[in-house]
PDB file of N, CA and C in Angstrom:
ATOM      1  N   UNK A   1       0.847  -1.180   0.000  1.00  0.00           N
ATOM      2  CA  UNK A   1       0.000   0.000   0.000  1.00  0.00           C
ATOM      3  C   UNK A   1       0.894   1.245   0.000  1.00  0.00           C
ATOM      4  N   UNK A   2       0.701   1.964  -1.126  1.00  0.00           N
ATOM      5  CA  UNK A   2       1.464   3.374  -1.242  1.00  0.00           C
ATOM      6  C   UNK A   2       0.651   4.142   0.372  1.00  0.00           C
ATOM      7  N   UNK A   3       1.882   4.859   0.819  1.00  0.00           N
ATOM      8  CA  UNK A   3       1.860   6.035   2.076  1.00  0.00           C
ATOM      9  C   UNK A   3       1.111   7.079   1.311  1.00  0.00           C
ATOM     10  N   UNK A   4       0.541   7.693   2.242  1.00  0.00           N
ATOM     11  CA  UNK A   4      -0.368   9.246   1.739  1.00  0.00           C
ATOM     12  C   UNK A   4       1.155   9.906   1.533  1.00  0.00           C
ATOM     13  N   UNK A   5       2.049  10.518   2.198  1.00  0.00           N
ATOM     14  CA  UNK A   5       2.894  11.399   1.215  1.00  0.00           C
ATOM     15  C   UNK A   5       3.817  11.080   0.513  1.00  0.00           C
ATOM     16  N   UNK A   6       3.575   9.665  -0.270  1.00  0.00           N
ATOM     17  CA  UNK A   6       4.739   8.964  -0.909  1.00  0.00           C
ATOM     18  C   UNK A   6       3.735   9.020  -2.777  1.00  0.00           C
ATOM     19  N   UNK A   7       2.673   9.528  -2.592  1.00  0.00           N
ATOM     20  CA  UNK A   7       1.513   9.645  -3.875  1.00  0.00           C
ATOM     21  C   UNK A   7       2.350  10.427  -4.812  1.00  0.00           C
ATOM     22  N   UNK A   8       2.385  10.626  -6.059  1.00  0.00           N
ATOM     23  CA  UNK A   8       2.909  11.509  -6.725  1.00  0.00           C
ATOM     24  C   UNK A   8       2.155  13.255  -6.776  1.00  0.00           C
ATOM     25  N   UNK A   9       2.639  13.841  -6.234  1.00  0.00           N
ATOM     26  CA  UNK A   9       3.036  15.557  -5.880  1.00  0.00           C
ATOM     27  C   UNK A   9       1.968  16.025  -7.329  1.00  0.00           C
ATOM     28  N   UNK A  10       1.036  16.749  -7.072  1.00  0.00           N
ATOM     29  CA  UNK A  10       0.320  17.099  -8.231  1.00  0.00           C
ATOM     30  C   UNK A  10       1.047  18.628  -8.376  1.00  0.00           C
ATOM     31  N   UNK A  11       1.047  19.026  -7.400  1.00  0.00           N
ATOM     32  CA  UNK A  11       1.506  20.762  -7.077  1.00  0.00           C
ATOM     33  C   UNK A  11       2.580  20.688  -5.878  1.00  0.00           C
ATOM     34  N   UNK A  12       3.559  21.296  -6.201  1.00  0.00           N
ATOM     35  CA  UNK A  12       4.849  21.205  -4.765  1.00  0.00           C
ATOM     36  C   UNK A  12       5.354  22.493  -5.034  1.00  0.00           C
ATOM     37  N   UNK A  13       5.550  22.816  -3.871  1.00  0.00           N
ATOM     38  CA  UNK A  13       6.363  24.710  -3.301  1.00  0.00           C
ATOM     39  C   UNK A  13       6.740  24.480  -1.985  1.00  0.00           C
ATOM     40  N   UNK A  14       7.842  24.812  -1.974  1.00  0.00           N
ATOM     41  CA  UNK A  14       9.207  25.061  -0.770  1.00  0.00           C
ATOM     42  C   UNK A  14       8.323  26.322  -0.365  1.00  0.00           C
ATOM     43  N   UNK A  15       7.493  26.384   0.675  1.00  0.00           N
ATOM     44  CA  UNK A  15       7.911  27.774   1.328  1.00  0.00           C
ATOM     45  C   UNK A  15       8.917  28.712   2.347  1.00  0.00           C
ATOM     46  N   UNK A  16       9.404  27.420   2.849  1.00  0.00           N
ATOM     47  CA  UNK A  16      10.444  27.569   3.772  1.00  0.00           C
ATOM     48  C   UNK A  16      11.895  27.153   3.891  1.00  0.00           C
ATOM     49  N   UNK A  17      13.022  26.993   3.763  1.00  0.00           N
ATOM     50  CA  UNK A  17      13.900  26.508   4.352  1.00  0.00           C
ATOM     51  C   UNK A  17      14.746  27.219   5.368  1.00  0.00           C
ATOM     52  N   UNK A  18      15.158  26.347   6.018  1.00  0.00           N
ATOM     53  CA  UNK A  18      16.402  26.578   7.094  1.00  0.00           C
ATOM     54  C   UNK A  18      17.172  25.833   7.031  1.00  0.00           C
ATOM     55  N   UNK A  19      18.422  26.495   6.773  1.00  0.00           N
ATOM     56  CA  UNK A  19      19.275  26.153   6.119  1.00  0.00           C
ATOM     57  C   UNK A  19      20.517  25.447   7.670  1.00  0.00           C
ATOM     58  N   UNK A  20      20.520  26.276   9.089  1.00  0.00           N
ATOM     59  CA  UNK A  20      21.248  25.789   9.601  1.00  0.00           C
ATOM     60  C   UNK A  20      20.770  24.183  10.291  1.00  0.00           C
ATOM     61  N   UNK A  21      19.565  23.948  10.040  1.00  0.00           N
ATOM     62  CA  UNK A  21      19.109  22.917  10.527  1.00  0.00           C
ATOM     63  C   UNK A  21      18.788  21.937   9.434  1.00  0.00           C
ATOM     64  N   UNK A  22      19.005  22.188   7.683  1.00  0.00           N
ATOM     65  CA  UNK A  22      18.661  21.332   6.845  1.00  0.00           C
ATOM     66  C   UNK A  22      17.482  20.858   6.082  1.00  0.00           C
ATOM     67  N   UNK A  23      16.542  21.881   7.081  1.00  0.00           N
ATOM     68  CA  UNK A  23      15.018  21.640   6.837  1.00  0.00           C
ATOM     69  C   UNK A  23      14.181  22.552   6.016  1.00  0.00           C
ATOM     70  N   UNK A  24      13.205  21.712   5.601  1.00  0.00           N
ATOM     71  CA  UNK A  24      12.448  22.469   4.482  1.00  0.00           C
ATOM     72  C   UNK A  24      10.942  22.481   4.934  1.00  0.00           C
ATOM     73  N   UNK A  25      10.039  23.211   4.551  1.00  0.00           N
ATOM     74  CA  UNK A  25       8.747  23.246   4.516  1.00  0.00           C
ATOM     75  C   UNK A  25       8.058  22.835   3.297  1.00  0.00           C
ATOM     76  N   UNK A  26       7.499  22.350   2.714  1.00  0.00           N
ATOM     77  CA  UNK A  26       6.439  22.012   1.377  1.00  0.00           C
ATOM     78  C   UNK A  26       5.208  22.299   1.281  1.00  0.00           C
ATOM     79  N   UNK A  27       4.194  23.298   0.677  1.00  0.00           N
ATOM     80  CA  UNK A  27       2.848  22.753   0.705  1.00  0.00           C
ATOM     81  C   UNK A  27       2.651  22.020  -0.613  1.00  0.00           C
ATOM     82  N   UNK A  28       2.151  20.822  -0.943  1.00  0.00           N
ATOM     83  CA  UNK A  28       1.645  20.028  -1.732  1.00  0.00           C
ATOM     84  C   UNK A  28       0.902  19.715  -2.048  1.00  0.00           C
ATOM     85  N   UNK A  29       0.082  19.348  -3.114  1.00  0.00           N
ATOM     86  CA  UNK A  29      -1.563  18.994  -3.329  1.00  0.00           C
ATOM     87  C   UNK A  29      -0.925  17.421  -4.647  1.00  0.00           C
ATOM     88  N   UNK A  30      -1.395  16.611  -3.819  1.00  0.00           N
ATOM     89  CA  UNK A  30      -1.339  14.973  -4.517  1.00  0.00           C
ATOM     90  C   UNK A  30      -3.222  14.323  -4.580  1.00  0.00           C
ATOM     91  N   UNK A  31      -2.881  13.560  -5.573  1.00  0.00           N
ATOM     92  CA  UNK A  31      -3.625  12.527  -4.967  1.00  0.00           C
ATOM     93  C   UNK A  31      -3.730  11.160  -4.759  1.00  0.00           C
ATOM     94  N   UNK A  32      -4.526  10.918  -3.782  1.00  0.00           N
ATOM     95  CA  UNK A  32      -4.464   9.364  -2.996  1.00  0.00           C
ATOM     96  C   UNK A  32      -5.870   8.914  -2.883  1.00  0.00           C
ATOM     97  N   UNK A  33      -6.099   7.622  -3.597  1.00  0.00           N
ATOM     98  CA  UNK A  33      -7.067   6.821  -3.491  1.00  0.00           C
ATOM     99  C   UNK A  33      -8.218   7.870  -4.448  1.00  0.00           C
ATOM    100  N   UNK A  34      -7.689   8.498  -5.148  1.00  0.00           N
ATOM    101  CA  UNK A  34      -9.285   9.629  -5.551  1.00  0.00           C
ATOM    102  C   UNK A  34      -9.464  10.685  -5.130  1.00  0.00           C
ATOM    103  N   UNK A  35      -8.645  11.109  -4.072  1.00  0.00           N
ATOM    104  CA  UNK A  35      -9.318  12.424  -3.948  1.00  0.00           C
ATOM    105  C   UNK A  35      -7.957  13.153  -3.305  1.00  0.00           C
ATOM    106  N   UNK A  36      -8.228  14.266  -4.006  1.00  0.00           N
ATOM    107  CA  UNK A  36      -6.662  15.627  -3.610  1.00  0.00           C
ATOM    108  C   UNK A  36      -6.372  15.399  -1.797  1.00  0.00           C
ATOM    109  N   UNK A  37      -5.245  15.829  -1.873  1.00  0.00           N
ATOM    110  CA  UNK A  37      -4.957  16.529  -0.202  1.00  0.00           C
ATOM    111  C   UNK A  37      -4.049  17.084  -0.884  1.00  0.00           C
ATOM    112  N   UNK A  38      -3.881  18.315   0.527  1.00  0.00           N
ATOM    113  CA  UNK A  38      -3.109  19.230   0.361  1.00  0.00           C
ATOM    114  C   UNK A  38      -2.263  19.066   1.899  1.00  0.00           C
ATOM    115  N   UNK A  39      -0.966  19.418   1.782  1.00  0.00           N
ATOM    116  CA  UNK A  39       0.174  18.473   2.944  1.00  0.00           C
ATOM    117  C   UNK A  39       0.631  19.800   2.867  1.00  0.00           C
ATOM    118  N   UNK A  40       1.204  20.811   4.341  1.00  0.00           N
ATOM    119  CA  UNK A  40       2.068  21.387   4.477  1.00  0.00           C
ATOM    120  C   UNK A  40       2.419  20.577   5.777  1.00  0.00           C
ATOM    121  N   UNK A  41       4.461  20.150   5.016  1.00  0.00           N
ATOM    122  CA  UNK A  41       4.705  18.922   5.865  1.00  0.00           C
ATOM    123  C   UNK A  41       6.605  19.429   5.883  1.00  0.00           C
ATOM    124  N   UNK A  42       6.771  19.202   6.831  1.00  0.00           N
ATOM    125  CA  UNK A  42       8.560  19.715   6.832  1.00  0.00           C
ATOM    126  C   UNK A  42       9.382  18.428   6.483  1.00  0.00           C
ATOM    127  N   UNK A  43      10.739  18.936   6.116  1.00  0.00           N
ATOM    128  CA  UNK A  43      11.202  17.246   5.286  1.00  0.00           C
ATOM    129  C   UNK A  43      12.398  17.770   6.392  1.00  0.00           C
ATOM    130  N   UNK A  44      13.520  16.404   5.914  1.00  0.00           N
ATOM    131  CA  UNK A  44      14.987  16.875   6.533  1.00  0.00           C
ATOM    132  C   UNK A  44      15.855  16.030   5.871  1.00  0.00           C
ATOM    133  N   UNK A  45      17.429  16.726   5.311  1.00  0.00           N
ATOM    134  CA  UNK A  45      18.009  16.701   4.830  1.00  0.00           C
ATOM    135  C   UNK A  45      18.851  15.648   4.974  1.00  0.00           C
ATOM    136  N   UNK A  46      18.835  13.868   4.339  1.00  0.00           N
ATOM    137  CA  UNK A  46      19.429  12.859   4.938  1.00  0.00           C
ATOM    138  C   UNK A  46      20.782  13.046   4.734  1.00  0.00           C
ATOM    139  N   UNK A  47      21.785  11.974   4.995  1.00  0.00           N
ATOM    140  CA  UNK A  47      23.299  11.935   4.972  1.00  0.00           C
ATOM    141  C   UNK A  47      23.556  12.036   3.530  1.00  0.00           C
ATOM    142  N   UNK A  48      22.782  11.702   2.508  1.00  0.00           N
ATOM    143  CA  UNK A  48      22.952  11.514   1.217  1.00  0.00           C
ATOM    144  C   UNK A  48      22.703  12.641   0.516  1.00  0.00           C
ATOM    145  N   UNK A  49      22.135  13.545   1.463  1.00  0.00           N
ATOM    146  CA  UNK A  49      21.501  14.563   0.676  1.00  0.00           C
ATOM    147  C   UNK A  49      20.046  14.616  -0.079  1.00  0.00           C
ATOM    148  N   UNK A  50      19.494  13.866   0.245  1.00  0.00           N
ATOM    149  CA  UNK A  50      18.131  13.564  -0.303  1.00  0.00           C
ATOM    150  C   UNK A  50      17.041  14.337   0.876  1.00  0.00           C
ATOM    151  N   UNK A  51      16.014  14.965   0.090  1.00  0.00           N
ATOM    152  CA  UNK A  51      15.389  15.041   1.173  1.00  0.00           C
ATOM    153  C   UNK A  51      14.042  13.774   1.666  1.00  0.00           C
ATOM    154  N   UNK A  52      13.357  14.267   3.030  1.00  0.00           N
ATOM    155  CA  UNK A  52      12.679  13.031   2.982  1.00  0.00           C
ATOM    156  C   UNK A  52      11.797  13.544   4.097  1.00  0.00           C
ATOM    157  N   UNK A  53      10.327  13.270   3.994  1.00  0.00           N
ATOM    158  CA  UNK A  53       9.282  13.422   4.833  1.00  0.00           C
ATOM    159  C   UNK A  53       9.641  13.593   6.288  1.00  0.00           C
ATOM    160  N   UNK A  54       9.128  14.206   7.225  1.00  0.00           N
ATOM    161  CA  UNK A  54       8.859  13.848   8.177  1.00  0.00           C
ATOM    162  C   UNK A  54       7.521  13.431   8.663  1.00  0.00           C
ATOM    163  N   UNK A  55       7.349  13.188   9.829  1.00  0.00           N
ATOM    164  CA  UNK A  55       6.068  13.579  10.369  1.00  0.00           C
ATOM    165  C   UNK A  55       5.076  14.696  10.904  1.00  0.00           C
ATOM    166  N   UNK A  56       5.941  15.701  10.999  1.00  0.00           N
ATOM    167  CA  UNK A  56       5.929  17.036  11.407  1.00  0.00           C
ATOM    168  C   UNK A  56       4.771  17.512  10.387  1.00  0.00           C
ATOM    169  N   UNK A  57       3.742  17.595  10.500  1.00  0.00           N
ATOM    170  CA  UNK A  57       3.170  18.470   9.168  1.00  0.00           C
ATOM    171  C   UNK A  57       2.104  17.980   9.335  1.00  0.00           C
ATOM    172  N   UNK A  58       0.636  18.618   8.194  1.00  0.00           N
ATOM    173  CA  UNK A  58      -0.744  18.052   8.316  1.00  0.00           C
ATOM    174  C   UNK A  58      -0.960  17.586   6.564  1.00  0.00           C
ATOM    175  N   UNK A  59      -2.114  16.924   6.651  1.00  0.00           N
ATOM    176  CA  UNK A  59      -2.732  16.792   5.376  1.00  0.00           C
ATOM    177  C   UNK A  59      -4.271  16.729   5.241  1.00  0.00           C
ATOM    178  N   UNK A  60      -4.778  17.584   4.128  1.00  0.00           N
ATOM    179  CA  UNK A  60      -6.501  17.999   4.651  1.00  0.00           C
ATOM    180  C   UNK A  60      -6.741  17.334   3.163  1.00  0.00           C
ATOM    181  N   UNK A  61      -7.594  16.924   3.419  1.00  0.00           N
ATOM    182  CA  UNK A  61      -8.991  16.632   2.089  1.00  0.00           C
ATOM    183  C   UNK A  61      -9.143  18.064   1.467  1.00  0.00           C
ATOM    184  N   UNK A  62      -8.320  18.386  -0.173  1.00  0.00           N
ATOM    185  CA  UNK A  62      -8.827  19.544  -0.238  1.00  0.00           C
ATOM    186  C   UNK A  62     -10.650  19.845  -1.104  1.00  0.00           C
ATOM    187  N   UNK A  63     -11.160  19.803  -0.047  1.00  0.00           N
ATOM    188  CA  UNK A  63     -12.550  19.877  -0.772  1.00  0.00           C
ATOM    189  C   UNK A  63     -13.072  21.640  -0.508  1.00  0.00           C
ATOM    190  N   UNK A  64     -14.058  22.426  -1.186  1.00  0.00           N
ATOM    191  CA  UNK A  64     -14.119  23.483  -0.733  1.00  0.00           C
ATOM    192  C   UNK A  64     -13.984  24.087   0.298  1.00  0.00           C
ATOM    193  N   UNK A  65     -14.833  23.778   1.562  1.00  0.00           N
ATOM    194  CA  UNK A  65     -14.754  23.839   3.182  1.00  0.00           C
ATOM    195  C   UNK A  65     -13.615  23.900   3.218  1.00  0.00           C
ATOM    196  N   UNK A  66     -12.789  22.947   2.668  1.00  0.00           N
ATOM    197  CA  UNK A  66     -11.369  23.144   3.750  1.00  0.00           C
ATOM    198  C   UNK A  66     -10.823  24.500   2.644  1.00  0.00           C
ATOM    199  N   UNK A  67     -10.561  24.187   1.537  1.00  0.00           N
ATOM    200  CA  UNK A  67     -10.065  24.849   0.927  1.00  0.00           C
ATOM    201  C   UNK A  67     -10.572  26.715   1.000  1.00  0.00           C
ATOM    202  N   UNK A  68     -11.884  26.266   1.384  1.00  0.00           N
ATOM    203  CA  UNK A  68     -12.267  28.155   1.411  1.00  0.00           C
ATOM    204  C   UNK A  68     -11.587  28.603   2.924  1.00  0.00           C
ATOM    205  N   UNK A  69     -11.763  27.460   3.777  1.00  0.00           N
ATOM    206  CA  UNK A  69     -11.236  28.502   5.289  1.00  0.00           C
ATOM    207  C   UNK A  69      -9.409  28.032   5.250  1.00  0.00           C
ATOM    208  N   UNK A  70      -8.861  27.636   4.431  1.00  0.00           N
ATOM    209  CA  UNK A  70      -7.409  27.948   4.635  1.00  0.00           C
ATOM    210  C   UNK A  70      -7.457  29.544   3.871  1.00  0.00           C
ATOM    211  N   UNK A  71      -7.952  29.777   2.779  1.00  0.00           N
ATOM    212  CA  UNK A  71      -7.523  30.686   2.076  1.00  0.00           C
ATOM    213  C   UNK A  71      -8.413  32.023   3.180  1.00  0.00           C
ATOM    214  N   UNK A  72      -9.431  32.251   3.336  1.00  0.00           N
ATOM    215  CA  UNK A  72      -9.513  32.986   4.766  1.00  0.00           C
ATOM    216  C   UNK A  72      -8.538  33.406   5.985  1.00  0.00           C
ATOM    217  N   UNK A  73      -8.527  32.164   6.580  1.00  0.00           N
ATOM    218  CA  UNK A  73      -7.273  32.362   7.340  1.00  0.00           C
ATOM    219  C   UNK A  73      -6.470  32.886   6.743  1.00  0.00           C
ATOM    220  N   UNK A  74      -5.440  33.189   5.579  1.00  0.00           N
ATOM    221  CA  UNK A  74      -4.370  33.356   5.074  1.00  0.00           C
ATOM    222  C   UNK A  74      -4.186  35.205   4.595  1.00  0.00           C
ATOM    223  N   UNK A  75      -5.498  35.143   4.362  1.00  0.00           N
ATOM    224  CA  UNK A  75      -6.285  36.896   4.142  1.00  0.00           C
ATOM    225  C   UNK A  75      -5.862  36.935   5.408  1.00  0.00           C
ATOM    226  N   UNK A  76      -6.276  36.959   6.521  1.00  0.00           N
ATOM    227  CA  UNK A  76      -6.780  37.069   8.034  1.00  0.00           C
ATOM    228  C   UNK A  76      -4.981  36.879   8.423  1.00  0.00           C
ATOM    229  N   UNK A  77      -4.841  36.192   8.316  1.00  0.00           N
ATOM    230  CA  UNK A  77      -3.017  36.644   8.628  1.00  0.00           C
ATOM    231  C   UNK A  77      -2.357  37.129   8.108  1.00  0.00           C
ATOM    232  N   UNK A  78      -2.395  37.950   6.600  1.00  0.00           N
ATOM    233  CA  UNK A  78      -1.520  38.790   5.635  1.00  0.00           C
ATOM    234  C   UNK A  78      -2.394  40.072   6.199  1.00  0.00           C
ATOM    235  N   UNK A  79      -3.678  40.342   6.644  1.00  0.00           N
ATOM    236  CA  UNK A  79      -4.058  41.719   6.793  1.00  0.00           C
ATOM    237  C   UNK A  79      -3.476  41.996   7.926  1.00  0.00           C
ATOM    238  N   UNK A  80      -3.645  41.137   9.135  1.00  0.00           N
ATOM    239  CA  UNK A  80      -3.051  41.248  10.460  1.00  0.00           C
ATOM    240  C   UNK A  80      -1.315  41.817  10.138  1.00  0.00           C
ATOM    241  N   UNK A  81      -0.600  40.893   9.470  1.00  0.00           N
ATOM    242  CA  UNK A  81       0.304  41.303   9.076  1.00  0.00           C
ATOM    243  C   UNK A  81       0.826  42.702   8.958  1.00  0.00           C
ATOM    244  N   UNK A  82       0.017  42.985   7.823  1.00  0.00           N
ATOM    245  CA  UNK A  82       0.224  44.080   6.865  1.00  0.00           C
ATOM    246  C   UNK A  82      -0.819  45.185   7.962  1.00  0.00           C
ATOM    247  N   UNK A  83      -1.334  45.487   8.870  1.00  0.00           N
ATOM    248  CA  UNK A  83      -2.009  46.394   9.952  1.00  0.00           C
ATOM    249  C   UNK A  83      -0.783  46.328  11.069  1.00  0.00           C
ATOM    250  N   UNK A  84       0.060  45.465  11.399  1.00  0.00           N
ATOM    251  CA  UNK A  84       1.074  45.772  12.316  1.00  0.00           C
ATOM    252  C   UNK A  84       1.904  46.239  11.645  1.00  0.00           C
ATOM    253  N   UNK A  85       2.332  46.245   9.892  1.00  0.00           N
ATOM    254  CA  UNK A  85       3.549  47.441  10.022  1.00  0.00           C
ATOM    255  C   UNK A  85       3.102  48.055   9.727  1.00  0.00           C
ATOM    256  N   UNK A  86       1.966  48.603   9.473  1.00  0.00           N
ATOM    257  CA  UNK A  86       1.265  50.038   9.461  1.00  0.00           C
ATOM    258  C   UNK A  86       1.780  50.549  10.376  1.00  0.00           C
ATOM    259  N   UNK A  87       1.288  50.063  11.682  1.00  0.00           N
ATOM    260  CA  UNK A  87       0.961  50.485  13.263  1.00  0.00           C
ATOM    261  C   UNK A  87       2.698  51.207  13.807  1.00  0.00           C
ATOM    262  N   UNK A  88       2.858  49.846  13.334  1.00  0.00           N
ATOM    263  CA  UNK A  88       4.478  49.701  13.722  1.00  0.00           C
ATOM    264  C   UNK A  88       5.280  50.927  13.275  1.00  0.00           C
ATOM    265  N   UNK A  89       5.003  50.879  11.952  1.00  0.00           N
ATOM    266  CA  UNK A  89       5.428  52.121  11.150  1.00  0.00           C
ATOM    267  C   UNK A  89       5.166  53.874  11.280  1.00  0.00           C
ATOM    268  N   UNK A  90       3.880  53.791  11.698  1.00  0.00           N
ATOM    269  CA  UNK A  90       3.852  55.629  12.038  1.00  0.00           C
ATOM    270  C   UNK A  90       3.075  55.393  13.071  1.00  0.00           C
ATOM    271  N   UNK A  91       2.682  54.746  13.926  1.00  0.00           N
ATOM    272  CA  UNK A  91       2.364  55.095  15.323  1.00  0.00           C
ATOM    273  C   UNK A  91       3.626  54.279  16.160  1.00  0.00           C
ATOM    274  N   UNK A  92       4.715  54.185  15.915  1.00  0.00           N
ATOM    275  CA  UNK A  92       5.448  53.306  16.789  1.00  0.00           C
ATOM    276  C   UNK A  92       5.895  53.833  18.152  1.00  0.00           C
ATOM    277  N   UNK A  93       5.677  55.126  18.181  1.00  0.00           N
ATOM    278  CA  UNK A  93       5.702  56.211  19.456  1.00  0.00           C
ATOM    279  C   UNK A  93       4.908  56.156  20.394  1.00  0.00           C
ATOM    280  N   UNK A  94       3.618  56.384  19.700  1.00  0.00           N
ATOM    281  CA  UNK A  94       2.311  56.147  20.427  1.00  0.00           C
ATOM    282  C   UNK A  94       1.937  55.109  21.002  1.00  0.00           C
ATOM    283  N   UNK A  95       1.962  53.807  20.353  1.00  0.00           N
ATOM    284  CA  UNK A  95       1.756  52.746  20.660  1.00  0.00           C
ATOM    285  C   UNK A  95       3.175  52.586  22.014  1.00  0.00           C
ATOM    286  N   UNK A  96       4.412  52.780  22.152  1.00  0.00           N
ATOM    287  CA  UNK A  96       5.795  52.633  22.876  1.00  0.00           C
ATOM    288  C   UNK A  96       4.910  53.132  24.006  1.00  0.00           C
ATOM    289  N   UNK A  97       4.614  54.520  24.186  1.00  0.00           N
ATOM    290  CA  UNK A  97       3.652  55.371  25.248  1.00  0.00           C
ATOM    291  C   UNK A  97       2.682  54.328  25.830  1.00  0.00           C
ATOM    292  N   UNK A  98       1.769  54.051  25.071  1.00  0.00           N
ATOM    293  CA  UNK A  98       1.053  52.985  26.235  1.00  0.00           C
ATOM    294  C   UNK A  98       1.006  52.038  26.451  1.00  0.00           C
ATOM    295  N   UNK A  99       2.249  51.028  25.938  1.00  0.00           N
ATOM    296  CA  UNK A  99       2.732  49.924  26.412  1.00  0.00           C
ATOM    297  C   UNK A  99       3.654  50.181  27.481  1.00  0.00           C
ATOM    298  N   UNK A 100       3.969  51.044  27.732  1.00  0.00           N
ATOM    299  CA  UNK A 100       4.961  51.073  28.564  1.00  0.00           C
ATOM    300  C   UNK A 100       4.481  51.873  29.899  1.00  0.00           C
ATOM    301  N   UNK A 101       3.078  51.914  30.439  1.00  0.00           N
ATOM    302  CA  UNK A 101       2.186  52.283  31.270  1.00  0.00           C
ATOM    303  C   UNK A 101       2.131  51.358  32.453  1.00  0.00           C
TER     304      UNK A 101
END
């Protein structure tokens, strides 16, 4: 029996590496048995140089539901984002003032 992240990779992107530790991040969309998942799953860098799964990571059924509230969330953490260096950026005084109350 083929492993769920051993399926052939329909879509693969590195979003991450770290380089002093060897490790990588992937999100992936395969499929297994019929139906997509999507895996953001960290690998690590063997003696050979190959990389290779860990366990570290998830994998969702990408069906709408899942697929509409990742991409939500992702709005919802790039605005959050992008509103703290606003904040950060020309109120960084103001904000210093009443944190420091």
């Amino acid at each position: 029996m083929i492993e769920l992240y051993n399926a052939p990779a329909v879509y693969e992107k590195e979003i991450h590496y770290n380089e002093d530790k060897h490790e990588k991040v992937f999100v992936m969309v395969n499929t297994f048995r019929g139906e997509e998942y999507l895996h953001v799953r960290k690998y690590y860098q063997d003696f050979d140089e190959d990389w290779k799964p860990t366990k570290d990571g998830i994998a969702i059924k990408m069906d709408f539901d899942n697929t509409r509230g990742l991409f939500d969330a992702l709005v919802e953490i790039l605005s959050i984002s992008e509103v703290k260096d606003v904040l950060s950026t020309h109120f960084r005084e103001t904000l210093d003032n009443i944190y420091q109350k």
